[in-house]
C-alpha atoms as a PDB file:
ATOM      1  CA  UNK A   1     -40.347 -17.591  41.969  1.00  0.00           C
ATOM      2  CA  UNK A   2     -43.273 -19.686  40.496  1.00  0.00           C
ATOM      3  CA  UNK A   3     -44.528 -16.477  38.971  1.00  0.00           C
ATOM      4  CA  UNK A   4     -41.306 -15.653  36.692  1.00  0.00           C
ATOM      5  CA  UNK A   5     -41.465 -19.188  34.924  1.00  0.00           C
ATOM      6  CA  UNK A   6     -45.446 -19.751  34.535  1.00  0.00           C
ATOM      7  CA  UNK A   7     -48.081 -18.254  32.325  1.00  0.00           C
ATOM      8  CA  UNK A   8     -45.928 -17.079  29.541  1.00  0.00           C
ATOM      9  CA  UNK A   9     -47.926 -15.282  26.888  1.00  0.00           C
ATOM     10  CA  UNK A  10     -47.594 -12.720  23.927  1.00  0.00           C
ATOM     11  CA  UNK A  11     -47.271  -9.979  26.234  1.00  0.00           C
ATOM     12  CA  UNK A  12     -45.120 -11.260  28.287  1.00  0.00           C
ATOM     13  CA  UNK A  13     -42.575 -11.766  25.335  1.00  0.00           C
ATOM     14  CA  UNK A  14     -43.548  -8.464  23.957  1.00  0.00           C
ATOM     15  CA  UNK A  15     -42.689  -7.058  27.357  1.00  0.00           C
ATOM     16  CA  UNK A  16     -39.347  -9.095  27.637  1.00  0.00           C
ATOM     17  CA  UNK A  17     -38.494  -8.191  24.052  1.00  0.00           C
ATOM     18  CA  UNK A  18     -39.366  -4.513  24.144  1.00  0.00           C
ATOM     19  CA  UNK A  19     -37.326  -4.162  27.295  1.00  0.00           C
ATOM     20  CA  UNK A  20     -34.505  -6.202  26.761  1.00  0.00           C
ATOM     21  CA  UNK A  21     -34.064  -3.884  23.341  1.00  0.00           C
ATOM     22  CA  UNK A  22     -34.158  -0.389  25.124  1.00  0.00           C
ATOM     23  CA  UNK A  23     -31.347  -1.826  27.908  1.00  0.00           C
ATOM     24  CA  UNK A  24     -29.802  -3.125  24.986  1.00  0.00           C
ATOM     25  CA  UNK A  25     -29.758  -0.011  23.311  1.00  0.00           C
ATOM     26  CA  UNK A  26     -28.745   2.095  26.796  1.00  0.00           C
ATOM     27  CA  UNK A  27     -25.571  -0.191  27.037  1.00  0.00           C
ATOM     28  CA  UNK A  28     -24.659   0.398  23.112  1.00  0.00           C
ATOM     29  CA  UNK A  29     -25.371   3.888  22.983  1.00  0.00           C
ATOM     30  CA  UNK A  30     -25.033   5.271  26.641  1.00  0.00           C
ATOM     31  CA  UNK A  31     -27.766   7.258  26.717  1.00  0.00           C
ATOM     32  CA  UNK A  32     -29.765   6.539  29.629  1.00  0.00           C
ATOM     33  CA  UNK A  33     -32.745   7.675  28.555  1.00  0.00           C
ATOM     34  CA  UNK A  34     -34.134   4.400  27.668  1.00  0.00           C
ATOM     35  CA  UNK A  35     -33.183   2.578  30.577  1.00  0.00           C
ATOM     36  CA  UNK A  36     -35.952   3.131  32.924  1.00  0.00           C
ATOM     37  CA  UNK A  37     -38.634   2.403  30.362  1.00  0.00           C
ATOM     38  CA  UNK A  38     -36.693  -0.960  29.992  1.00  0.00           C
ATOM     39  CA  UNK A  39     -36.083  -1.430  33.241  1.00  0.00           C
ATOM     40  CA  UNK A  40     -39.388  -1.132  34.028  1.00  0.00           C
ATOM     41  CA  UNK A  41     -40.814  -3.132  30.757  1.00  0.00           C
ATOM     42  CA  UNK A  42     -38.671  -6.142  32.126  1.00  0.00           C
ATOM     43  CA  UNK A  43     -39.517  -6.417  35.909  1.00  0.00           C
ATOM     44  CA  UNK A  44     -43.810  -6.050  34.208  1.00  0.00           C
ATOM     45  CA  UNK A  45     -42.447  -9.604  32.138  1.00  0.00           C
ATOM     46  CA  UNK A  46     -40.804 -10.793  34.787  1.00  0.00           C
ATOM     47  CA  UNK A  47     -43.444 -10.800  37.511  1.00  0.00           C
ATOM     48  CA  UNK A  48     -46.187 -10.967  34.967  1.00  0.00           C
ATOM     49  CA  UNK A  49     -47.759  -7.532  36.098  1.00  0.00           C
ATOM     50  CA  UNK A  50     -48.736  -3.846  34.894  1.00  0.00           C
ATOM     51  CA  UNK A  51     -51.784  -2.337  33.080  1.00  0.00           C
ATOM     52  CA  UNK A  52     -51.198  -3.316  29.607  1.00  0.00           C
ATOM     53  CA  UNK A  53     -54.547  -3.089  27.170  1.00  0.00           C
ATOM     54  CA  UNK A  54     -56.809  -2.262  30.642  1.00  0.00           C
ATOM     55  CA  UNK A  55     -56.059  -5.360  32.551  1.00  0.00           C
ATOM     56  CA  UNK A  56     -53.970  -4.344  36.111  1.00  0.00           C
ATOM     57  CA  UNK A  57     -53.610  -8.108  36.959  1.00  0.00           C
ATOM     58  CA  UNK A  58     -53.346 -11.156  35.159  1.00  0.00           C
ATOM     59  CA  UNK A  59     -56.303 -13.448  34.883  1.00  0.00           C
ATOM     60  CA  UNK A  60     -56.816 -16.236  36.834  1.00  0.00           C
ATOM     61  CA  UNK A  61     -59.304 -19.306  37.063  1.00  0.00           C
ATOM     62  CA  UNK A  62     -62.199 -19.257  39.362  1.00  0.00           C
ATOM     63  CA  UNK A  63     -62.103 -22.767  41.810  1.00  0.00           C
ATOM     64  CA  UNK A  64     -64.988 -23.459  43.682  1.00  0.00           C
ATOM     65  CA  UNK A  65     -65.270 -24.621  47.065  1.00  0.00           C
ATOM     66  CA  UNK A  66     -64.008 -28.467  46.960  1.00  0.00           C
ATOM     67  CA  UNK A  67     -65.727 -29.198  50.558  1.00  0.00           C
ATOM     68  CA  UNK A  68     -69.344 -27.921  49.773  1.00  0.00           C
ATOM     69  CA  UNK A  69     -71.625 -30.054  51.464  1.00  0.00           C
ATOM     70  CA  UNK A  70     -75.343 -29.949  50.900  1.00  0.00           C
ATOM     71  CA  UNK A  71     -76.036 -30.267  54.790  1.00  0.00           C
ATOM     72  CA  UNK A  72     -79.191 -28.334  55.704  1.00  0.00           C
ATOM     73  CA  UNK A  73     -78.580 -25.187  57.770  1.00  0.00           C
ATOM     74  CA  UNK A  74     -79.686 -24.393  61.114  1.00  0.00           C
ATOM     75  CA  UNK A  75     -80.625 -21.405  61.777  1.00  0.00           C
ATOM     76  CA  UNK A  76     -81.651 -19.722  65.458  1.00  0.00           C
ATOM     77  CA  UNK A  77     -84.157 -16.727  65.760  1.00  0.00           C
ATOM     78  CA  UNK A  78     -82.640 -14.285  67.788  1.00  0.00           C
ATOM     79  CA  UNK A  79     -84.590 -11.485  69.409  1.00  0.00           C
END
């Protein structure tokens, strides 16, 4: 649930706005033909996925390790 109301961008509006307009359009004309690119344009702006311009997944932040410790190794030979 976190994912539909976080990270809103451009294309995530674009998305919501493109679909919303073709289901729009489906209900006022009754041709179905643009319903499943809508349908589909809204569920990739509602859970903030899809391969729009290259990128499959959205970008996230690289955390580092907050428990590195600069203990020495110990390492055992093993033959």
């Amino acid at each position: 649930m976190l994912t539909i109301f976080s990270t809103w961008n451009l294309m995530r509006f674009l998305r919501l706005g493109i679909g919303l307009y073709a289901v729009a359009e489906t209900v006022r004309t009754g041709d179905l033909i643009y319903l499943l690119p809508g349908g589909i344009l809204l569920l990739q702006a509602f859970f903030n996925v899809g391969c729009m311009g290259g990128s499959c997944a959205p970008t996230t932040r690289f955390e580092p390790a907050k428990d590195v410790s600069n203990e020495p190794v110990d390492f055992k030979e093993i033959r």
